[in-house]
N, C-alpha and C. Protein backbone atom coordinates (compact mmCIF):
# COMPACT_ATOMS: atom_id res chain seq x y z
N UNK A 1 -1.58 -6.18 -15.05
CA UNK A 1 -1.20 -5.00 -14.30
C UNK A 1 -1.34 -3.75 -15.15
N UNK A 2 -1.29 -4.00 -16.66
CA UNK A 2 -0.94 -3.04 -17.10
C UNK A 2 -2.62 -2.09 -17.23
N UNK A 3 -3.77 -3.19 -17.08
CA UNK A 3 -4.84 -2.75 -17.76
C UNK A 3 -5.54 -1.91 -15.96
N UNK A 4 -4.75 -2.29 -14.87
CA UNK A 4 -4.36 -1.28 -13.57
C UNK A 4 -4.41 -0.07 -13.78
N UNK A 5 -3.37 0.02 -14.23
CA UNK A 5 -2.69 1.10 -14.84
C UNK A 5 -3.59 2.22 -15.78
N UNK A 6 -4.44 1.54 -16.68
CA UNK A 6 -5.07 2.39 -17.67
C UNK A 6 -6.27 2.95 -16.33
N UNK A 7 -6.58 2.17 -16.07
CA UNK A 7 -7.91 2.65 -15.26
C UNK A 7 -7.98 3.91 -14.34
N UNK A 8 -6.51 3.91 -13.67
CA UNK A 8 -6.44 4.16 -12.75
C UNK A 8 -5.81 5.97 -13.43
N UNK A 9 -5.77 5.63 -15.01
CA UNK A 9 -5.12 6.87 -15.34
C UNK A 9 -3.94 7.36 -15.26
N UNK A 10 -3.13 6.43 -15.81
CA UNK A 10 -1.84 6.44 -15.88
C UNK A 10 -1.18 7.68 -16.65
N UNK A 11 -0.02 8.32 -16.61
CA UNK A 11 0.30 9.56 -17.75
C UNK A 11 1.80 8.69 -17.98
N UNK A 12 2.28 7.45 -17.47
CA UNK A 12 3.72 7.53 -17.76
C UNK A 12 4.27 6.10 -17.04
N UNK A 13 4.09 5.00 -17.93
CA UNK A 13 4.42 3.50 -17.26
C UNK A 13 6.08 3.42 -17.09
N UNK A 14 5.98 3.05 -15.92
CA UNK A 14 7.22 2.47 -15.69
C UNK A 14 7.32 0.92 -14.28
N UNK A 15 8.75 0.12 -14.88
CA UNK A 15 8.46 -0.82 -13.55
C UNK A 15 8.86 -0.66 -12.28
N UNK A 16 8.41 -1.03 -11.50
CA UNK A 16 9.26 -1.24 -9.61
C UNK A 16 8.85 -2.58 -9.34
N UNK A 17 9.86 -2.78 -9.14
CA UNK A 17 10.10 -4.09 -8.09
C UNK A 17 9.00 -4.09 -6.76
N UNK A 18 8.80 -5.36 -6.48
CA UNK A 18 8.38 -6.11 -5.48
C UNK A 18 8.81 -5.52 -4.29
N UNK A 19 8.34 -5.15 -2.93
CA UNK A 19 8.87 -5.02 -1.89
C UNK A 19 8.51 -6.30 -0.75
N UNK A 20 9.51 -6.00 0.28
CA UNK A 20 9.63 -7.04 1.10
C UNK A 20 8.66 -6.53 1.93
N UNK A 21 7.85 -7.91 2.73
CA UNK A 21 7.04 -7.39 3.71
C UNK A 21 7.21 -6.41 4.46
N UNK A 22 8.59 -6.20 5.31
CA UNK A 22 8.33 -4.96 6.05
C UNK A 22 8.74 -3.83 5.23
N UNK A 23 9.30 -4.04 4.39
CA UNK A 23 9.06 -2.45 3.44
C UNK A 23 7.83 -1.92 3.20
N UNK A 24 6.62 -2.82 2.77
CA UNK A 24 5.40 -2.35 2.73
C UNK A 24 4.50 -1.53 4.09
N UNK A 25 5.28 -2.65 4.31
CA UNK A 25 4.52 -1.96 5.97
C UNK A 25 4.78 -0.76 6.33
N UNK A 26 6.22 -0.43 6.09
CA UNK A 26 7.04 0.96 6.02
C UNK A 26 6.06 1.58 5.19
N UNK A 27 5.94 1.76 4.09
CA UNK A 27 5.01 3.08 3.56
C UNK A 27 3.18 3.30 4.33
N UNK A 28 3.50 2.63 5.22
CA UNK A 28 1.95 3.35 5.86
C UNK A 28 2.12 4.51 6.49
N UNK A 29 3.16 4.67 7.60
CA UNK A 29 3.36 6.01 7.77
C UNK A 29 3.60 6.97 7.14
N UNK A 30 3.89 6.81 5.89
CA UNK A 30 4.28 8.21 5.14
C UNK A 30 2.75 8.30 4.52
N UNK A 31 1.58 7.45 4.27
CA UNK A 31 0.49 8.01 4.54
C UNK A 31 -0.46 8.03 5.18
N UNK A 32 -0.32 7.00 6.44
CA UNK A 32 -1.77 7.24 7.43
C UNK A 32 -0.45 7.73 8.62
N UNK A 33 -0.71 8.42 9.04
CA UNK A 33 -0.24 8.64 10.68
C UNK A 33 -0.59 7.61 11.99
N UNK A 34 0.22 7.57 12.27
CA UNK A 34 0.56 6.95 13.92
C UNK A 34 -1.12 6.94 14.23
N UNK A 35 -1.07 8.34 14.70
CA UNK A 35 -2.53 8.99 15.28
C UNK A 35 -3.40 7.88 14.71
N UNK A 36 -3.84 7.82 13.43
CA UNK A 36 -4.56 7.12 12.66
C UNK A 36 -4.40 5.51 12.60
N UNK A 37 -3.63 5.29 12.43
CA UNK A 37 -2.97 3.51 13.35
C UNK A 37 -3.54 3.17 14.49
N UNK A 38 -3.16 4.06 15.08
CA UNK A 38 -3.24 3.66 16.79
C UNK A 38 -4.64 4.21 17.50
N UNK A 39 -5.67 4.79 16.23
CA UNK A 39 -6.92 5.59 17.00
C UNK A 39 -8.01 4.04 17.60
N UNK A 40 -7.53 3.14 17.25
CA UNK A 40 -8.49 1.93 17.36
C UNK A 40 -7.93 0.50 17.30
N UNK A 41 -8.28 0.08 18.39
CA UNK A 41 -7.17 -1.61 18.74
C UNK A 41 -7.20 -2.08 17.18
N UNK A 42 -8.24 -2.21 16.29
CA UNK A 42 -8.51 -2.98 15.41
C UNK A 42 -7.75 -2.52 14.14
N UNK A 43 -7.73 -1.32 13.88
CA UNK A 43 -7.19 -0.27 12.40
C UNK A 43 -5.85 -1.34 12.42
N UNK A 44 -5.06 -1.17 13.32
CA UNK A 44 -3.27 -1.79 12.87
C UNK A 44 -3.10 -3.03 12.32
N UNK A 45 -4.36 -3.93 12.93
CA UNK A 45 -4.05 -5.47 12.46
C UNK A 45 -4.98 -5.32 11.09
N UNK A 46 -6.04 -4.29 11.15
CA UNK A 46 -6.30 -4.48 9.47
C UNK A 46 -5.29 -4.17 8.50
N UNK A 47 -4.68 -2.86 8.47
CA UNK A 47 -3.64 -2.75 7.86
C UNK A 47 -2.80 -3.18 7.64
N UNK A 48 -2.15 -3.88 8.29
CA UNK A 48 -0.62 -5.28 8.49
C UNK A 48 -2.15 -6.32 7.19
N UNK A 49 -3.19 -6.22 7.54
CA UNK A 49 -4.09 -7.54 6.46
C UNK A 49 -3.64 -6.89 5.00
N UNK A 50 -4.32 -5.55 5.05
CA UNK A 50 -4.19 -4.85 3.83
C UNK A 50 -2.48 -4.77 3.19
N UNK A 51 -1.18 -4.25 3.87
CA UNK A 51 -0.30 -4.51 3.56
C UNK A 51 0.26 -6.07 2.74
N UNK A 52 -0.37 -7.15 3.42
CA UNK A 52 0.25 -8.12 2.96
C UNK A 52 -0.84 -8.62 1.86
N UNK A 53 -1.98 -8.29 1.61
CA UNK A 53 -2.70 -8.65 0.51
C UNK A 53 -2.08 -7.51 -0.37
N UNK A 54 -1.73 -6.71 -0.73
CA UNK A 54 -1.17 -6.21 -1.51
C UNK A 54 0.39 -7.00 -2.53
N UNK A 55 0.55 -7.70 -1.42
CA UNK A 55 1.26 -9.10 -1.86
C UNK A 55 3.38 -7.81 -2.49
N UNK A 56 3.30 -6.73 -1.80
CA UNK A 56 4.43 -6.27 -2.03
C UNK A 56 4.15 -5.74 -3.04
N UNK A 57 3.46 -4.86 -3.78
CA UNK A 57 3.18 -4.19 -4.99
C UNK A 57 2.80 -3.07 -4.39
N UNK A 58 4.26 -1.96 -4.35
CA UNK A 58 3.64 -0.81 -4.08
C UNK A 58 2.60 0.52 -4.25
N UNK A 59 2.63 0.15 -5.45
CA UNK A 59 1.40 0.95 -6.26
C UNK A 59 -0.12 0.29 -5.76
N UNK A 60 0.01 -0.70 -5.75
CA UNK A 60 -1.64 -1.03 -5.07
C UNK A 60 -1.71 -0.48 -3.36
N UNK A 61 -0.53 -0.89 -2.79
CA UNK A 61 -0.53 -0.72 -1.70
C UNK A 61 -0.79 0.86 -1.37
N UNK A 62 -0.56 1.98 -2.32
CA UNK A 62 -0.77 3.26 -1.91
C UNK A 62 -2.04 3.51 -2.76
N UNK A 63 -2.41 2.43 -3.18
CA UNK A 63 -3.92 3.08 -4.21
C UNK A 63 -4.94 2.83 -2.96
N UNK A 64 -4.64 1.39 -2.24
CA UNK A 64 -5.79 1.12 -1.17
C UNK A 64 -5.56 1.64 -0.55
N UNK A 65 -4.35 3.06 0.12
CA UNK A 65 -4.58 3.80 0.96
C UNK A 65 -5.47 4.92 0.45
């Protein structure tokens, strides 16, 4: 994780915990919008894919957004 971190240009490591599935799911709205969810039958069930391959690691989960 840590070599994540370098790549991605880190200025300042620190840890967070694991989130629970629907917590992850929770941070999509604070960056894709509804609008953006809901513009296409298909976008929501990719995202619920993408959320849970992120496997609860919030930092990946907002990098693949």
């Amino acid at each position: 994780m840590e070599d994540a971190c370098n790549t991605m240009g880190d200025q300042m490591k620190f840890k967070v915990d694991y989130l629970r599935p629907d917590d992850a799911w929770n941070l999509f709205p604070l960056t894709v919008t509804d609008g953006v969810l809901n513009s296409h039958t298909d976008i929501r069930k990719h995202a619920e894919t993408v959320a849970a391959l992120c496997g609860g690691l919030p930092l990946a989960l907002i990098e693949k957004l």
